[in-house]
Protein backbone atom coordinates (compact mmCIF):
# COMPACT_ATOMS: atom_id res chain seq x y z
CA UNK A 1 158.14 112.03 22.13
CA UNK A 2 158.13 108.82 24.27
CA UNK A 3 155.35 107.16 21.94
CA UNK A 4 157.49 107.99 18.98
CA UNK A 5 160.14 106.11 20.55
CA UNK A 6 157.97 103.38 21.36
CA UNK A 7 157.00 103.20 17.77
CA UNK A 8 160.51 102.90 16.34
CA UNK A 9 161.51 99.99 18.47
CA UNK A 10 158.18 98.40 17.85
CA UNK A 11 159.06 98.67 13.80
CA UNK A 12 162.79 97.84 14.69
CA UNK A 13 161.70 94.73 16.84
CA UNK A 14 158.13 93.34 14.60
CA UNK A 15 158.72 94.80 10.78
CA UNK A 16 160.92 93.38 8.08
CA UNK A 17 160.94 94.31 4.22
CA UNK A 18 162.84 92.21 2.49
CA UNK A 19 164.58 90.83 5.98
CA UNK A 20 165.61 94.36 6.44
CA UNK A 21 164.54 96.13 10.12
CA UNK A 22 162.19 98.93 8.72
CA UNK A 23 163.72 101.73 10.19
CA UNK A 24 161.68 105.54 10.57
CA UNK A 25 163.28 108.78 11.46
CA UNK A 26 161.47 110.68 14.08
CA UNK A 27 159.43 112.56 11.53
CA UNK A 28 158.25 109.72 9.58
CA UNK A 29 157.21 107.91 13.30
CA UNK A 30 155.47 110.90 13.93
CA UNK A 31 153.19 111.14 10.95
CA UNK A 32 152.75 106.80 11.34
CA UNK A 33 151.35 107.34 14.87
CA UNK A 34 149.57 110.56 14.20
CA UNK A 35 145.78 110.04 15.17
CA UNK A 36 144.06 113.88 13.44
CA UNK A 37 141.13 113.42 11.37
CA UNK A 38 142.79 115.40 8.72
CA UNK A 39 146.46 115.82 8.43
CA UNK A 40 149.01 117.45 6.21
CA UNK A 41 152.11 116.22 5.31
CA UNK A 42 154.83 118.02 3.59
CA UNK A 43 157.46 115.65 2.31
CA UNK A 44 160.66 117.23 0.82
CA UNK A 45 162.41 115.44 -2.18
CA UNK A 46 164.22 112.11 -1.42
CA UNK A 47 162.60 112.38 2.69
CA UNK A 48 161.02 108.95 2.11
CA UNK A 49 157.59 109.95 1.25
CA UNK A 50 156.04 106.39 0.19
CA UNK A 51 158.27 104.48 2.91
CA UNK A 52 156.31 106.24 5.58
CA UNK A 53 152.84 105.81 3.72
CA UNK A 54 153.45 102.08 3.29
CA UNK A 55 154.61 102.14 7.05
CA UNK A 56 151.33 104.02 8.75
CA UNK A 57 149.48 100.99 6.53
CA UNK A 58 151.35 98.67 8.20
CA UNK A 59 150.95 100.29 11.38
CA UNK A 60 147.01 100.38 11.14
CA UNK A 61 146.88 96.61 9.88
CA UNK A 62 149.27 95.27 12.21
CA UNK A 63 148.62 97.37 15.43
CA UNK A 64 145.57 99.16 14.99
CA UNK A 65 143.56 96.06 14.02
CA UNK A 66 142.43 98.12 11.12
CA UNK A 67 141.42 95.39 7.60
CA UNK A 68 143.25 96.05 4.12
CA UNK A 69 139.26 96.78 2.70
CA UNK A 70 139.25 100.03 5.44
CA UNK A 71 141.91 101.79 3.78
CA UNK A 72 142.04 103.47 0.90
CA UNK A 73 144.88 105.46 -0.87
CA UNK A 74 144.83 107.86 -3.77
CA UNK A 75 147.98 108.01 -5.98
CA UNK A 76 148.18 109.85 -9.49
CA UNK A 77 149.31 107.37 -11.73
CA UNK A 78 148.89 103.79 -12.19
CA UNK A 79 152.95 103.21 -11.72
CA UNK A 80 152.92 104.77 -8.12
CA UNK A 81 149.89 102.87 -7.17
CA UNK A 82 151.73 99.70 -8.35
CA UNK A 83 154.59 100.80 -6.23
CA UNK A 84 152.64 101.19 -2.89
CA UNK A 85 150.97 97.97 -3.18
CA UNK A 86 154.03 95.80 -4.51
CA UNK A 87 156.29 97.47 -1.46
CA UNK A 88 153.06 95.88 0.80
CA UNK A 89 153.68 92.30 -0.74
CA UNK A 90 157.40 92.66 0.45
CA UNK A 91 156.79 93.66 4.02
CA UNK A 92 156.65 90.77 6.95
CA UNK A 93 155.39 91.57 10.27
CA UNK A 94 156.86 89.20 13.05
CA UNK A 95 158.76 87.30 10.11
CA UNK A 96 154.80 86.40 8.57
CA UNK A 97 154.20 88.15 5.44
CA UNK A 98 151.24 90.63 5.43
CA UNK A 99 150.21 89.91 2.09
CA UNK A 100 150.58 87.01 -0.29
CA UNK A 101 150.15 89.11 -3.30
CA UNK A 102 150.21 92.65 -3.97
CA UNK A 103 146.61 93.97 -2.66
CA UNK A 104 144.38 96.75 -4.23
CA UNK A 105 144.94 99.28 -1.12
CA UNK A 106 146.31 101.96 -3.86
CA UNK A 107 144.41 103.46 -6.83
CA UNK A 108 144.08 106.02 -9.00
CA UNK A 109 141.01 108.53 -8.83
CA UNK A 110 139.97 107.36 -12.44
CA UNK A 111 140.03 103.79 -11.25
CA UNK A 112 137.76 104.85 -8.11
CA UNK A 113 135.51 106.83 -9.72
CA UNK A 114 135.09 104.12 -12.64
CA UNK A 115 134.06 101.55 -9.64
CA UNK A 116 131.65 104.19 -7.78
CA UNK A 117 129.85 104.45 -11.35
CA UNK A 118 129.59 100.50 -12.14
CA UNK A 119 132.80 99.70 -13.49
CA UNK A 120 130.78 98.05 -16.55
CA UNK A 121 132.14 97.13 -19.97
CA UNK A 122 130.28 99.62 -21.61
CA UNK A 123 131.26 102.80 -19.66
CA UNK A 124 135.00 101.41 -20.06
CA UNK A 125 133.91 100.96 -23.69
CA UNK A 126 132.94 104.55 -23.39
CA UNK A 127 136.17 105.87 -21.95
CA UNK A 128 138.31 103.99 -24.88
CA UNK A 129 136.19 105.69 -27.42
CA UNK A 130 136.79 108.95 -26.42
CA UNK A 131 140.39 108.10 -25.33
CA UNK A 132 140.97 107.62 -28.91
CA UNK A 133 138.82 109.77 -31.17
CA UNK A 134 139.87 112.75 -29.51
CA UNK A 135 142.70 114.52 -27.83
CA UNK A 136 141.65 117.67 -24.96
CA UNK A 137 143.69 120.69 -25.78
CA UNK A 138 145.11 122.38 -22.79
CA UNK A 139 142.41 124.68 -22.50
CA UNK A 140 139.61 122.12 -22.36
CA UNK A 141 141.31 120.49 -19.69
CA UNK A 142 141.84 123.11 -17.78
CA UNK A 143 138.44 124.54 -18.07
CA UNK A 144 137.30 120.91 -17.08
CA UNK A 145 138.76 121.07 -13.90
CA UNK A 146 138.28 124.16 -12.91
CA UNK A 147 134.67 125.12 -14.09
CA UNK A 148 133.16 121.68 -14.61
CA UNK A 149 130.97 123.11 -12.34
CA UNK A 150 129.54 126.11 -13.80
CA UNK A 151 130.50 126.51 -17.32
CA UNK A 152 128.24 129.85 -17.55
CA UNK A 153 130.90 131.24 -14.90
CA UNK A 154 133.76 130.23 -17.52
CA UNK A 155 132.22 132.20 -20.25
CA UNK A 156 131.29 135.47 -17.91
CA UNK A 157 135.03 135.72 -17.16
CA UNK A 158 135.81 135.67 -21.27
CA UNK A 159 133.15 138.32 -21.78
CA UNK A 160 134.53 140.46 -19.04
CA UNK A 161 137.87 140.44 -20.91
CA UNK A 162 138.89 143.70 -21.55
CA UNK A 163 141.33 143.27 -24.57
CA UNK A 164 139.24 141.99 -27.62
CA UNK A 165 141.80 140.36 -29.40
CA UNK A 166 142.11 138.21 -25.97
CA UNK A 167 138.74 138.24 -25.69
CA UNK A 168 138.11 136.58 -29.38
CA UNK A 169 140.76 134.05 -29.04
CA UNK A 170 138.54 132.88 -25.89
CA UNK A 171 135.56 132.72 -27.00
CA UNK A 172 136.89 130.48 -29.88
CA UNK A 173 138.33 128.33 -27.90
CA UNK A 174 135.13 128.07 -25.18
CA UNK A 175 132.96 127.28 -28.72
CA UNK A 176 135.43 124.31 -29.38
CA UNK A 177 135.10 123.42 -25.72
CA UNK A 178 131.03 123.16 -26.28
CA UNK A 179 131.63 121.32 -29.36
CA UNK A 180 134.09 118.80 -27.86
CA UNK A 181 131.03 118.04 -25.51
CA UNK A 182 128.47 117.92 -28.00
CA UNK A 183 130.68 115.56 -29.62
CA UNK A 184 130.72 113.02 -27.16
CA UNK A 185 127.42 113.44 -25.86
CA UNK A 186 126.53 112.32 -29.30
CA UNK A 187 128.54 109.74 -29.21
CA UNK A 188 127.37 108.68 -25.57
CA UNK A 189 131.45 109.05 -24.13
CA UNK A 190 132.67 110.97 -21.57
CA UNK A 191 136.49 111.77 -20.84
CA UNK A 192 138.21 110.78 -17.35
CA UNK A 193 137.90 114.79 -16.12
CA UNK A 194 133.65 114.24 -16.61
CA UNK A 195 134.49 110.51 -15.17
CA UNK A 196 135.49 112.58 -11.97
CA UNK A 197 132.55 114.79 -12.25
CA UNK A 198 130.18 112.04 -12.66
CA UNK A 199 131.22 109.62 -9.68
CA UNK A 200 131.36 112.39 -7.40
CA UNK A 201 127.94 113.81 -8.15
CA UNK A 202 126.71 110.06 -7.34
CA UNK A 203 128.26 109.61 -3.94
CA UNK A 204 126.86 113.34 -2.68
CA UNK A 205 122.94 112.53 -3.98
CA UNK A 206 122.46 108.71 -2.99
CA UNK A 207 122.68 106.97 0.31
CA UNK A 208 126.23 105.64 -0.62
CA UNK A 209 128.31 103.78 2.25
CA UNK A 210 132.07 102.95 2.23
CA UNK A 211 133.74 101.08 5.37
CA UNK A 212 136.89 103.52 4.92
CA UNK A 213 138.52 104.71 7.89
CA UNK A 214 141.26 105.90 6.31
CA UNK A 215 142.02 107.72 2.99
CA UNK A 216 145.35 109.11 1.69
CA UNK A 217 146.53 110.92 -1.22
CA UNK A 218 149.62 111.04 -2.34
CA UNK A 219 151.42 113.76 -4.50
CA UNK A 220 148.69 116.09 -3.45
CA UNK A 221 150.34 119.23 -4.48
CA UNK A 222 148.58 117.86 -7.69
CA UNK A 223 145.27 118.47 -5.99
CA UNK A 224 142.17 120.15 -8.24
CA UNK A 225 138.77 121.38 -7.46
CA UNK A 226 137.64 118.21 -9.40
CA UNK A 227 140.07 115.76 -6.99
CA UNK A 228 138.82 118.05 -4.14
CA UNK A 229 134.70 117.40 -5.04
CA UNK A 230 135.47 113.51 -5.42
CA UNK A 231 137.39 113.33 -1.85
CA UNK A 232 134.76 115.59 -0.16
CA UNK A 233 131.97 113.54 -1.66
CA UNK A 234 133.70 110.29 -0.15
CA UNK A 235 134.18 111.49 3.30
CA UNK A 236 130.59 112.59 2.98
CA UNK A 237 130.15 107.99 2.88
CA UNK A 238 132.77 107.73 5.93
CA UNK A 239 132.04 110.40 7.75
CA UNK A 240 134.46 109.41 10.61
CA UNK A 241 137.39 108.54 8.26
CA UNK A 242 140.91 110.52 8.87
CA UNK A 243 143.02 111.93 5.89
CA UNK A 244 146.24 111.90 5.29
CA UNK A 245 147.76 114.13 2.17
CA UNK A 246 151.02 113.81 1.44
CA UNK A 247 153.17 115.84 -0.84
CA UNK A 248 155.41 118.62 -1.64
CA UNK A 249 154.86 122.11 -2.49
CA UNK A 250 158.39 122.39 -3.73
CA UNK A 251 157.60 119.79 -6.11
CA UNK A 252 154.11 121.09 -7.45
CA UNK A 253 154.68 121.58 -11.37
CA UNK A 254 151.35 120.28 -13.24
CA UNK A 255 149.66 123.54 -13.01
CA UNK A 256 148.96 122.73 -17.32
CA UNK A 257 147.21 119.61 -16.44
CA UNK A 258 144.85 121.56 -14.46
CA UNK A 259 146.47 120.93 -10.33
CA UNK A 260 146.69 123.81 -8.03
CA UNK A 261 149.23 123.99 -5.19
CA UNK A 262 146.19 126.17 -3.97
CA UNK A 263 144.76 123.36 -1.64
CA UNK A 264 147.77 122.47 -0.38
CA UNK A 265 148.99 125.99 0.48
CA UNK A 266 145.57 126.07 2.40
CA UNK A 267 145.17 122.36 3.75
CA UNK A 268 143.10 123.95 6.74
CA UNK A 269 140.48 126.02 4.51
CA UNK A 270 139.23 123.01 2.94
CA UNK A 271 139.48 120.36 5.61
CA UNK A 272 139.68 122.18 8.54
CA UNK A 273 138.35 119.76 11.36
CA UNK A 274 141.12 118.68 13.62
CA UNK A 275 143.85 119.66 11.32
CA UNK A 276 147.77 119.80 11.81
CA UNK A 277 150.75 120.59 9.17
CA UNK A 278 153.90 117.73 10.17
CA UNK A 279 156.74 117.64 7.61
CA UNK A 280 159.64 114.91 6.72
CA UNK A 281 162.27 117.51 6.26
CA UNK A 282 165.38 115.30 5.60
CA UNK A 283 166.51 114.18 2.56
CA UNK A 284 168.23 110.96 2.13
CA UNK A 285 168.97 110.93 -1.25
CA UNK A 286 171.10 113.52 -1.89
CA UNK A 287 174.64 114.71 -0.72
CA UNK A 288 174.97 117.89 1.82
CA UNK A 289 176.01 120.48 -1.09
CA UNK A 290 173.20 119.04 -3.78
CA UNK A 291 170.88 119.53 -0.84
CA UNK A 292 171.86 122.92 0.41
CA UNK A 293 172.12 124.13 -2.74
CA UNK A 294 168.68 123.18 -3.72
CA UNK A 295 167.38 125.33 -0.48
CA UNK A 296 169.43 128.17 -1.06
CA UNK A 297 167.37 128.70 -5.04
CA UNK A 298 164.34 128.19 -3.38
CA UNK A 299 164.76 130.63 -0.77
CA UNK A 300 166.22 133.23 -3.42
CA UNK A 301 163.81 132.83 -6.00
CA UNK A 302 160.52 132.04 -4.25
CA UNK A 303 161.78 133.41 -0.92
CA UNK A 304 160.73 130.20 0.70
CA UNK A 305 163.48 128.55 3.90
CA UNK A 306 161.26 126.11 4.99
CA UNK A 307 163.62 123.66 3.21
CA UNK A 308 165.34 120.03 4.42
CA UNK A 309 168.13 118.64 5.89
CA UNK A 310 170.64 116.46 4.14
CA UNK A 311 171.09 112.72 5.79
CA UNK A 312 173.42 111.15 3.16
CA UNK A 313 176.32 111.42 3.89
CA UNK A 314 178.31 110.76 0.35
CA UNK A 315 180.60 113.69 -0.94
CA UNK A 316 178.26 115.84 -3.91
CA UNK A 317 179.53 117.92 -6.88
CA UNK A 318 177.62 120.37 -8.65
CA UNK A 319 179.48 121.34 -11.62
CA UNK A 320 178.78 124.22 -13.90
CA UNK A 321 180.40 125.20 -17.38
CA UNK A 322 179.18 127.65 -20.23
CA UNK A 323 179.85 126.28 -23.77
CA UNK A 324 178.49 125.84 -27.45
CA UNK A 325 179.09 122.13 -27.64
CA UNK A 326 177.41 119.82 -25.69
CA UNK A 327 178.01 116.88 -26.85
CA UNK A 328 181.96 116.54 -26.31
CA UNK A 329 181.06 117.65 -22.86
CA UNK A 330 178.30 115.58 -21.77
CA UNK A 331 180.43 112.56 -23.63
CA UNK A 332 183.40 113.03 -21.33
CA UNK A 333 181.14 113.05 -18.28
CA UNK A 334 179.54 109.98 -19.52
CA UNK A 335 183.22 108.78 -20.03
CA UNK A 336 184.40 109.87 -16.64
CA UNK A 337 181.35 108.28 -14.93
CA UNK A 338 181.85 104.53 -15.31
CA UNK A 339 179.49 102.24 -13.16
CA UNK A 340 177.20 105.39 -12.40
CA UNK A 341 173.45 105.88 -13.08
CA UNK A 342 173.41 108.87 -15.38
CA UNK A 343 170.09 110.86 -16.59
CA UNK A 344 170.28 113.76 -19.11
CA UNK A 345 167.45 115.70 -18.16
CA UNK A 346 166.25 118.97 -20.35
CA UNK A 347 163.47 121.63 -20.11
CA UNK A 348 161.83 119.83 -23.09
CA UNK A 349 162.16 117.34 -25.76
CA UNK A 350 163.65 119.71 -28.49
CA UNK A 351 167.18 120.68 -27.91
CA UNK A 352 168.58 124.01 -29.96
CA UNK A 353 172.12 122.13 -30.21
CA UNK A 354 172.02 120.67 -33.64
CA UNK A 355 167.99 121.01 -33.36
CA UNK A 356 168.01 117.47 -32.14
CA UNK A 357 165.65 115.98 -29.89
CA UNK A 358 166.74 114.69 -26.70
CA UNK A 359 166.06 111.14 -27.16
CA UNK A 360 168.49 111.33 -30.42
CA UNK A 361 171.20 113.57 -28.87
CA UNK A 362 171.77 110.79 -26.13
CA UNK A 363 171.62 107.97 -28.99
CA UNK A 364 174.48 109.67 -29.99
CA UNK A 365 176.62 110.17 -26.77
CA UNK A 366 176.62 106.49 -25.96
CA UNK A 367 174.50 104.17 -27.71
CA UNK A 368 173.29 100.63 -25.56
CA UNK A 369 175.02 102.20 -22.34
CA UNK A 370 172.13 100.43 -19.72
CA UNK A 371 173.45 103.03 -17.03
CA UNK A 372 172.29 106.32 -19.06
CA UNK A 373 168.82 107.79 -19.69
CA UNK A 374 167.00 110.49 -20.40
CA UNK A 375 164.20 112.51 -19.90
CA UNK A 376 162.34 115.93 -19.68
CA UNK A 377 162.54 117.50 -15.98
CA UNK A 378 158.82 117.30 -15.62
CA UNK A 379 158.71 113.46 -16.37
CA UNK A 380 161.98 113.07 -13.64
CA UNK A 381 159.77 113.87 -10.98
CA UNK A 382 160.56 110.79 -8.33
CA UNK A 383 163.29 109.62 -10.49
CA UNK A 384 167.28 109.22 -8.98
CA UNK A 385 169.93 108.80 -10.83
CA UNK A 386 174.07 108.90 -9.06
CA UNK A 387 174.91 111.56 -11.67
CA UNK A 388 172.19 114.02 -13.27
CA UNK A 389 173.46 116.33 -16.66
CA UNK A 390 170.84 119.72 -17.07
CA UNK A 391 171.30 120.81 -20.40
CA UNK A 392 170.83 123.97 -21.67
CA UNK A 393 169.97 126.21 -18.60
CA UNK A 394 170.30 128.94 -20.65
CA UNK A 395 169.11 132.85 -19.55
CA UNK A 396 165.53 133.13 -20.50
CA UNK A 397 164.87 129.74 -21.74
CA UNK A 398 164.39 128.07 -18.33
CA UNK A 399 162.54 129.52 -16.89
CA UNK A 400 160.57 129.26 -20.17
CA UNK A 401 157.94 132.62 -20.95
CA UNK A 402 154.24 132.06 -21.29
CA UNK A 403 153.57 130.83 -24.79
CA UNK A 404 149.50 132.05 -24.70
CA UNK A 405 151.14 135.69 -23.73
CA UNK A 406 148.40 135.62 -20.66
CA UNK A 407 145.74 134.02 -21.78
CA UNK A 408 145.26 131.55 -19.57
CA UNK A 409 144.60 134.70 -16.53
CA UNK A 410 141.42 133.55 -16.66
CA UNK A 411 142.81 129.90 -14.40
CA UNK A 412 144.70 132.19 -12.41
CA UNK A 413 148.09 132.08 -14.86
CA UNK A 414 149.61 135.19 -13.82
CA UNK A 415 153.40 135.88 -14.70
CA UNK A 416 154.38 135.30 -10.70
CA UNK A 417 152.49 132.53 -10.63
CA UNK A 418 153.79 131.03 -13.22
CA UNK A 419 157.09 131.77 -12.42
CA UNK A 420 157.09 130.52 -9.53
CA UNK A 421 155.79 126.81 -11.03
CA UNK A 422 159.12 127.47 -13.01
CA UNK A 423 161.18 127.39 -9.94
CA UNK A 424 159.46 124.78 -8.74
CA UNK A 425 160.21 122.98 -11.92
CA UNK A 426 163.97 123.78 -12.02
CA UNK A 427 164.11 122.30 -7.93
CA UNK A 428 162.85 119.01 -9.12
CA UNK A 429 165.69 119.15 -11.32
CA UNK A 430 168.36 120.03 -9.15
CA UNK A 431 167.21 117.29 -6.71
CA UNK A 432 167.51 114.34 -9.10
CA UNK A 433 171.59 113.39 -8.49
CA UNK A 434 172.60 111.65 -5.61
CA UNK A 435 176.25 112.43 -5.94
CA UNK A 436 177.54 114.43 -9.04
CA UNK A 437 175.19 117.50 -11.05
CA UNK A 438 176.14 119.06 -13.90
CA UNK A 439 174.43 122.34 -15.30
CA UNK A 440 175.54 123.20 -18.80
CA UNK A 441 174.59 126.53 -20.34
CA UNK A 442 175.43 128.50 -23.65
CA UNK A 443 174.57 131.67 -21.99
CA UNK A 444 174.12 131.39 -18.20
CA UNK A 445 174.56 135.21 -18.01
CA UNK A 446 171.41 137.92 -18.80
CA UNK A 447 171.27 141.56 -18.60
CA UNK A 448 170.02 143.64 -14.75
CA UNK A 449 166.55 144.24 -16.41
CA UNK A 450 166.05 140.34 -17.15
CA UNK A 451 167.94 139.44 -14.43
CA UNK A 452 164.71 137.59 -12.40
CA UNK A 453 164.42 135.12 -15.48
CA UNK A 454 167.63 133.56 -15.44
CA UNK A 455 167.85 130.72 -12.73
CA UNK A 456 171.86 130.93 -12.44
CA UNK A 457 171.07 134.65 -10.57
CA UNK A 458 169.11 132.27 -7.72
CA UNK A 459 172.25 129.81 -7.68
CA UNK A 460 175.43 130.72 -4.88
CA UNK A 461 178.83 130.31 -6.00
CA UNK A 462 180.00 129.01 -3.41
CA UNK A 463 177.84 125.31 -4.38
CA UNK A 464 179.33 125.52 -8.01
CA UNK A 465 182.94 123.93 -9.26
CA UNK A 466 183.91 125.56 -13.27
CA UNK A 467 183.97 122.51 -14.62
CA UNK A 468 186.54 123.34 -16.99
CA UNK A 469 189.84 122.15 -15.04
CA UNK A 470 188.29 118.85 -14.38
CA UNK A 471 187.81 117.78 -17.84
């Protein structure tokens, strides 16, 4: 614990973002100075996950003598690679900046794999073409990532179907899935899943070198077999190189995109030399009931208590109230909110009340208000807002049933396990709000037989104010 310590002051004493001392908890010092070649990091919601990334960069450039070109980190999206490399640019180190501009430390997979495989105009030309001439259905994607391998193992598992009518529908939708590729083939295109495929199969059969001594990946409860091959192949170029994945399990809800919390669940199967589990456990975004509350549904419904601890220290509400009119609700929150962040958040886009889409329903509440938004709970992941509205948590709409009625067994969809990305789902919403969260429902109550799939039987009342009095 003494080198811990040590590295606090040194952060306290040499690093600066924005003039700021860059301060670490214990936890987050412990993952910066953490030497394993392959580490696992599970990072609650709001625990500071890219703050201690950016800080084990600095760390290693700083102290460990390590250059910008020996690091490499995987993020999911182009914004979060932006936001790593741009918090870089802000950082000084014995009041001298690190970086002039923001560098190219953080990328996507895409972006790597488009490098590893020339990075010319025409494969980019390639990509675009596809990108718009066709659109992957859920099932090619999925299929993609999880059998890009061994399509002939894909189309044993639909023959060994046992319904037929199950059995047809798959074996229409594996044709179309030949077709797609015989359609770009033709065309000479390839999509960003055979992108993956492609730059990965290039680094295991040449003599390929990298100078990385370092690779992370962020979010990687959105790991996949395909993400797995290309990071595998790439420590096959650095052989000596330590990795560091950071993400949540809690927070793993892109199953339909083809991720499996699989490989994070088993970190140690798949990169088992010199391998530890650390976690950031404490959440500094939220207040103590928002927290608390958020560990108490996940221990109910996925009977999971390895949640966090709550650090901020500003009073939290969660408010609950049954009722068949949203609107005049959610407009006297907005009302009673002044000089707050507010996000409406919703299961989807398409709201029963009025059949309105969200997007139009929040026109209405308070049109040019700069301090509201809105968005689908999926697309809130890493989003904050002081006060968070969840509309329509209604008994056996959220969680929502599977719309292919089992089809999709054959990737491993079965009802628990989808369930349980469900839950996961409705956490990510009910760790959005720093302060105040409100959870409206027409019908929060279900009968004993359907109790499981209605989320308010996983919530304590003893975290929920009626809302009622207060409005």
């Amino acid at each position: 614990m003494s080198e811990v310590k040590n590295l606090q002051r040194w952060f306290k004493t040499n690093v600066k973002d924005k003039d700021v001392p860059y301060g670490l908890d214990k936890n987050q010092a412990r993952i910066v100075f953490d030497s394993h070649k392959n580490t696992l990091v599970t990072a609650r919601a709001g625990s500071g996950k890219t703050r201690t990334i950016v800080a084990k960069i600095v760390y290693l450039l700083a102290h460990e003598n390590i250059k910008p070109e020996e690091i490499i980190v995987f993020a999911f999206n182009k914004k979060a690679c932006t936001e790593i490399n741009e918090r870089l640019t802000s950082i000084t180190y014995k009041d001298q900046p690190l970086f002039s501009k923001p560098p190219c430390i953080a990328t996507t997979f895409h972006a790597f794999a488009y490098l590893i495989l020339g990075g010319t105009k025409a494969l980019k030309n390639r990509l675009i073409a596809e990108e718009e001439s066709e659109s992957c259905s859920q099932f090619i994607t999925r299929a993609e990532q999880k059998f890009f391998k061994d399509y002939n193992a894909l189309l044993s598992k639909i023959k060994n179907q046992k319904n037929p009518e199950t059995r047809k529908i798959l074996l229409k939708e594996f044709k179309n899935l030949e077709k797609y590729h015989q359609n770009l083939a033709t065309k000479n295109q390839i999509n960003f899943n055979q992108l993956i495929a492609l730059a990965s199969e290039k680094l295991t059969k040449s003599n390929h070198k990298t100078p990385y001594k370092y690779i992370f990946v962020d979010e990687y409860q959105d790991f996949s077999l395909l993400f797995l091959t290309l990071t595998k192949a790439l420590r096959k170029t650095c052989k000596h190189a330590h990795l560091l994945a950071v993400g949540d399990d809690w927070q793993a809800i892109n199953r339909f995109a083809g991720s499996d919390v699989e490989y994070f669940k088993n970190f140690k199967k798949y990169f088992p030399e010199d391998c530890i589990n650390l976690r950031i456990p404490t959440n500094y975004r939220s207040g103590k009931r928002i927290v608390k509350n958020a560990n108490y549904f996940m221990s109910r419904s996925l009977k999971d208590f390895a949640g966090c601890k709550a650090k901020n220290k500003t009073k939290s509400t969660i408010f609950y109230q049954k009722s068949e009119n949203y609107f005049e609700i959610v407009q006297k929150i907005v009302n009673n909110c002044q000089n707050k962040s507010i996000k409406i958040l919703s299961r989807n886009n398409d709201l029963r009340f009025r059949h309105l889409s969200l997007e139009n329903f929040v026109k209405k509440i308070e049109p040019g208000n700069n301090m509201l938004s809105f968005s689908t709970i999926h697309r809130s992941k890493g989003l904050e807002a002081d006060v968070v509205i969840l509309l329509e948590i209604d008994a056996e709409k959220f969680p929502s049933k599977d719309k292919t009625g089992g089809l999709y067994e054959i990737f491993g969809d079965t009802s628990e396990i989808l369930f349980a990305d469900e839950a996961r789902l409705f956490y990510v919403a009910l760790t959005r709000a720093k302060e105040k969260l409100y959870i409206l429902s027409k019908n929060p109550k279900s009968t004993k037989e359907k109790q499981k799939y209605n989320f308010f039987s996983y919530l304590s009342p003893d975290f929920l104010t009626p809302l009622d009095p207060l409005l």
